[in-house]
Protein backbone atom coordinates (compact mmCIF):
# COMPACT_ATOMS: atom_id res chain seq x y z
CA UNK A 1 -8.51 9.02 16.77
CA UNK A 2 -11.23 6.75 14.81
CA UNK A 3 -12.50 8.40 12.06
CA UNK A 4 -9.77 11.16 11.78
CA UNK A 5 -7.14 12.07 9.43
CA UNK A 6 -3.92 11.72 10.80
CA UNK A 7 -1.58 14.25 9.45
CA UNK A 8 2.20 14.55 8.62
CA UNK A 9 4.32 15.46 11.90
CA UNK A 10 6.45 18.57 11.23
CA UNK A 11 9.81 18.60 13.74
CA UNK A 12 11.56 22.03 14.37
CA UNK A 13 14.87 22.59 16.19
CA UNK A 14 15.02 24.82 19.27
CA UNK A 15 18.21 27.20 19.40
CA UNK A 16 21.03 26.61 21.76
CA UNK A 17 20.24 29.27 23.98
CA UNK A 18 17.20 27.77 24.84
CA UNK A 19 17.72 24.81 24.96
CA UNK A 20 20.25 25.32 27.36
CA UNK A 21 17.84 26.91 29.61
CA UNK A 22 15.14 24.06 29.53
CA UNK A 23 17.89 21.47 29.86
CA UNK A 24 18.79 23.86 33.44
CA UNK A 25 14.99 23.28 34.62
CA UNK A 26 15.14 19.49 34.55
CA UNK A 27 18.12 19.56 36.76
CA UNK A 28 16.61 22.06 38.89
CA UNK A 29 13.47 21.19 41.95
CA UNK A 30 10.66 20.46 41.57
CA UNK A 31 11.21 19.25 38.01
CA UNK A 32 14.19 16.67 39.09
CA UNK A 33 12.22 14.78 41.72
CA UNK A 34 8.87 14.20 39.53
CA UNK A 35 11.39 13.02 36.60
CA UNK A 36 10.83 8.62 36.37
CA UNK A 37 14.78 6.55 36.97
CA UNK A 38 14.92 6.35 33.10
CA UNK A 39 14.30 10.10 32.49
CA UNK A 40 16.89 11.33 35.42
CA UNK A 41 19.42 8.76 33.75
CA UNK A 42 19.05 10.14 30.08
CA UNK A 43 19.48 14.02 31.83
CA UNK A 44 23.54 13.72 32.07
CA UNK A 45 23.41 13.00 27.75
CA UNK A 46 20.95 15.47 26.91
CA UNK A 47 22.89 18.12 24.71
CA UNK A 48 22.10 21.71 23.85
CA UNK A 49 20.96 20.37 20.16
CA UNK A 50 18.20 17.83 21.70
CA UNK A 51 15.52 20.32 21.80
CA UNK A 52 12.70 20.27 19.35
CA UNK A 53 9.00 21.10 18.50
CA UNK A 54 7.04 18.35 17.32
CA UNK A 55 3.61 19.29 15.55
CA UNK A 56 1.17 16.88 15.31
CA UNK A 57 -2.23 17.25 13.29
CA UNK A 58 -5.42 15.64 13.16
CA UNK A 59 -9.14 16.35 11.93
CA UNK A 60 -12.29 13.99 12.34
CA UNK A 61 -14.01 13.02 8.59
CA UNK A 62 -16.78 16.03 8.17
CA UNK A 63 -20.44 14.75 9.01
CA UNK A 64 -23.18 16.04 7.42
CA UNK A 65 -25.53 17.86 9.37
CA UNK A 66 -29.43 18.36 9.77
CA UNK A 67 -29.21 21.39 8.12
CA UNK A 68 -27.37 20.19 5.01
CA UNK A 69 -24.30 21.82 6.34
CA UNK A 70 -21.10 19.97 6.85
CA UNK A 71 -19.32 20.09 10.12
CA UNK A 72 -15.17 19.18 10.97
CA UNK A 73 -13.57 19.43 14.16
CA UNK A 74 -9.59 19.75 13.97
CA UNK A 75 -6.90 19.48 16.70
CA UNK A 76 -3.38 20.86 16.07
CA UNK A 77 -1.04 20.07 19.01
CA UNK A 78 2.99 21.39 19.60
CA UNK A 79 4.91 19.08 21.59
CA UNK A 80 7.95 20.44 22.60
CA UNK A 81 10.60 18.51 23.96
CA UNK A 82 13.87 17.89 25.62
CA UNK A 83 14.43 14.74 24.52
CA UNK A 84 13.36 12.16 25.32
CA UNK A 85 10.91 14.65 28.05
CA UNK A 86 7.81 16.01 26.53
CA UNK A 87 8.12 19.53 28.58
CA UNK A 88 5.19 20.94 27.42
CA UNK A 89 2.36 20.85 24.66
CA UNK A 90 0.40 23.58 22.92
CA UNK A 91 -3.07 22.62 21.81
CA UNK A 92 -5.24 24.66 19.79
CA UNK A 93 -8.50 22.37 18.58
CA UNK A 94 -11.98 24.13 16.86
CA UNK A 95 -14.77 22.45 14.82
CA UNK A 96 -16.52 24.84 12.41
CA UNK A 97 -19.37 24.16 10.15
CA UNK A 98 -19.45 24.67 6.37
CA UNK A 99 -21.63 24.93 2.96
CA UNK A 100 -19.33 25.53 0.08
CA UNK A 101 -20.40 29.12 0.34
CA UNK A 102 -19.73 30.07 4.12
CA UNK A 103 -17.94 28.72 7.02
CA UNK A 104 -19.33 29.31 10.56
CA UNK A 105 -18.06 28.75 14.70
CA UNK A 106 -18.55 25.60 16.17
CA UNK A 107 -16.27 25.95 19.25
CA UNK A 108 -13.05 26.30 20.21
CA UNK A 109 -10.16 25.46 23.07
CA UNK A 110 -6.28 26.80 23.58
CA UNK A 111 -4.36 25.39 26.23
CA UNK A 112 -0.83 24.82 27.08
CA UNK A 113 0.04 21.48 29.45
CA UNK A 114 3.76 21.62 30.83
CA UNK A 115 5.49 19.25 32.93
CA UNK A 116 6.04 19.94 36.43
CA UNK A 117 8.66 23.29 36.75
CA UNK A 118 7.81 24.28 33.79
CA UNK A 119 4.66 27.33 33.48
CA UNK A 120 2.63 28.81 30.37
CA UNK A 121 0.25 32.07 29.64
CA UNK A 122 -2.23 31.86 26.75
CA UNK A 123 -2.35 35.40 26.26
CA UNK A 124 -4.86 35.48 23.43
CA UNK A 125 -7.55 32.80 22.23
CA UNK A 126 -9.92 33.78 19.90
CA UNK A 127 -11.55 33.68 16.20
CA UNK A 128 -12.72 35.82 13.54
CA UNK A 129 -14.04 36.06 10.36
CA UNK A 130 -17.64 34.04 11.28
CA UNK A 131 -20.30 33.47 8.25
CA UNK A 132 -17.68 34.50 5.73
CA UNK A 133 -17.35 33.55 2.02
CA UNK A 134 -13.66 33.26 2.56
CA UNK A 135 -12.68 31.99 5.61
CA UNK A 136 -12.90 31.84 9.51
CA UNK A 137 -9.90 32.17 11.20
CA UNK A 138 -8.99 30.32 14.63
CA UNK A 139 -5.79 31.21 16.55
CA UNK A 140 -3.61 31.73 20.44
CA UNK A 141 -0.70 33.26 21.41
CA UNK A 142 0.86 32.00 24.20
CA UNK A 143 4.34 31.36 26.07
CA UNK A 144 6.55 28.48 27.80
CA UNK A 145 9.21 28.96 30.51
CA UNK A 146 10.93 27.50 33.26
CA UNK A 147 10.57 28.40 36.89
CA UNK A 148 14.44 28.26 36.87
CA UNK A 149 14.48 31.49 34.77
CA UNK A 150 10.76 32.86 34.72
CA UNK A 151 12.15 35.91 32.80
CA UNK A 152 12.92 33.77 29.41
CA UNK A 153 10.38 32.76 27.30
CA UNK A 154 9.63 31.25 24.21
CA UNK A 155 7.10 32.71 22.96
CA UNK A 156 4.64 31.32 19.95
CA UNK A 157 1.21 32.18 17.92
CA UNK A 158 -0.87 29.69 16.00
CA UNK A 159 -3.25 30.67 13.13
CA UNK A 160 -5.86 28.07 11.13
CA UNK A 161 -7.95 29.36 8.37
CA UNK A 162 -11.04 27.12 7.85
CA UNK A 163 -12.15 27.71 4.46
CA UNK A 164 -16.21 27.25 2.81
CA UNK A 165 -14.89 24.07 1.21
CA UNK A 166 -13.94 22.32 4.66
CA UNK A 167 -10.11 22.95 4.30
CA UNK A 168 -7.91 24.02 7.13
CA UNK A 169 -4.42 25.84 6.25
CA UNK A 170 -2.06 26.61 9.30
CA UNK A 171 0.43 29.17 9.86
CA UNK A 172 2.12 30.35 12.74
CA UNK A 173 5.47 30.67 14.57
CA UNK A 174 7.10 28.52 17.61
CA UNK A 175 10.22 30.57 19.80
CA UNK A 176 9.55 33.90 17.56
């Protein structure tokens, strides 16, 4: 991304259990058949520890704007994975404006993408907190499952506090 600030990675392990499951849905139709050769071979070695989140992080430089006011756009994306298959990925991206004394809504998208036999549910995409001294807060919930067993989930929420100063601190929880 020219211009942005790329951000360090942060890698979390996915518990056996469910692992298991999403390791079940790549075997399983339609996944199998829109897997490439080289992901269909790897399938047979993938083990009930290869499952992971990775985060990934990124925000444009602030510009200035007409009205003296700074404006930053941010994108915060969870890839999670069966590796080496990126099964799905959880984006939450906003751009907010800010003064050093208030921070204010730009705009805002949540979306999960998941590879084929896998589905998703944003159940909540919002923000709060606009024209505050303190901060404006940006978040989703949402969920990940396999068609294989529609009743197991993994279920996550993000939250990103945009501060007055331009800062961004994230919280939130993946398979909680």
């Amino acid at each position: 991304m020219a211009g942005g600030i790329p951000l360090p990675d942060q890698h979390t392990a996915i518990g056996r259990a469910q692992c298991t499951n999403l390791i079940a849905q790549l075997k399983a139709e339609p996944t199998w058949s829109a897997l490439t050769p080289s992901q269909r071979a790897s399938v047979p070695h993938i083990r009930s520890t290869d499952c992971f989140v990775s985060r990934k992080r990124s925000t444009l430089d602030p510009v200035t704007t007409a009205s003296a006011a700074y404006e930053r756009d941010y994108y915060d994306d969870w890839n999670v994975y069966v590796w080496p298959i990126n099964v799905a990925t959880v984006h939450l991206h906003f751009g907010f404006y800010y003064d050093f004394n208030n921070a204010w809504y730009k705009w805002k998208d949540c979306h999960v993408t998941t590879f084929i036999g896998y589905g998703q549910d944003v159940t909540w995409c919002g923000f709060s907190g606009n024209y505050t001294p303190v901060n404006l807060q940006f978040g989703m919930n949402y969920d990940i499952w396999a068609y294989a067993t529609p009743w197991w989930k993994l279920y996550g929420y993000e939250r990103d506090n945009a501060y007055r100063d331009g800062a961004v601190y994230v919280w939130g929880c993946f398979n909680c």
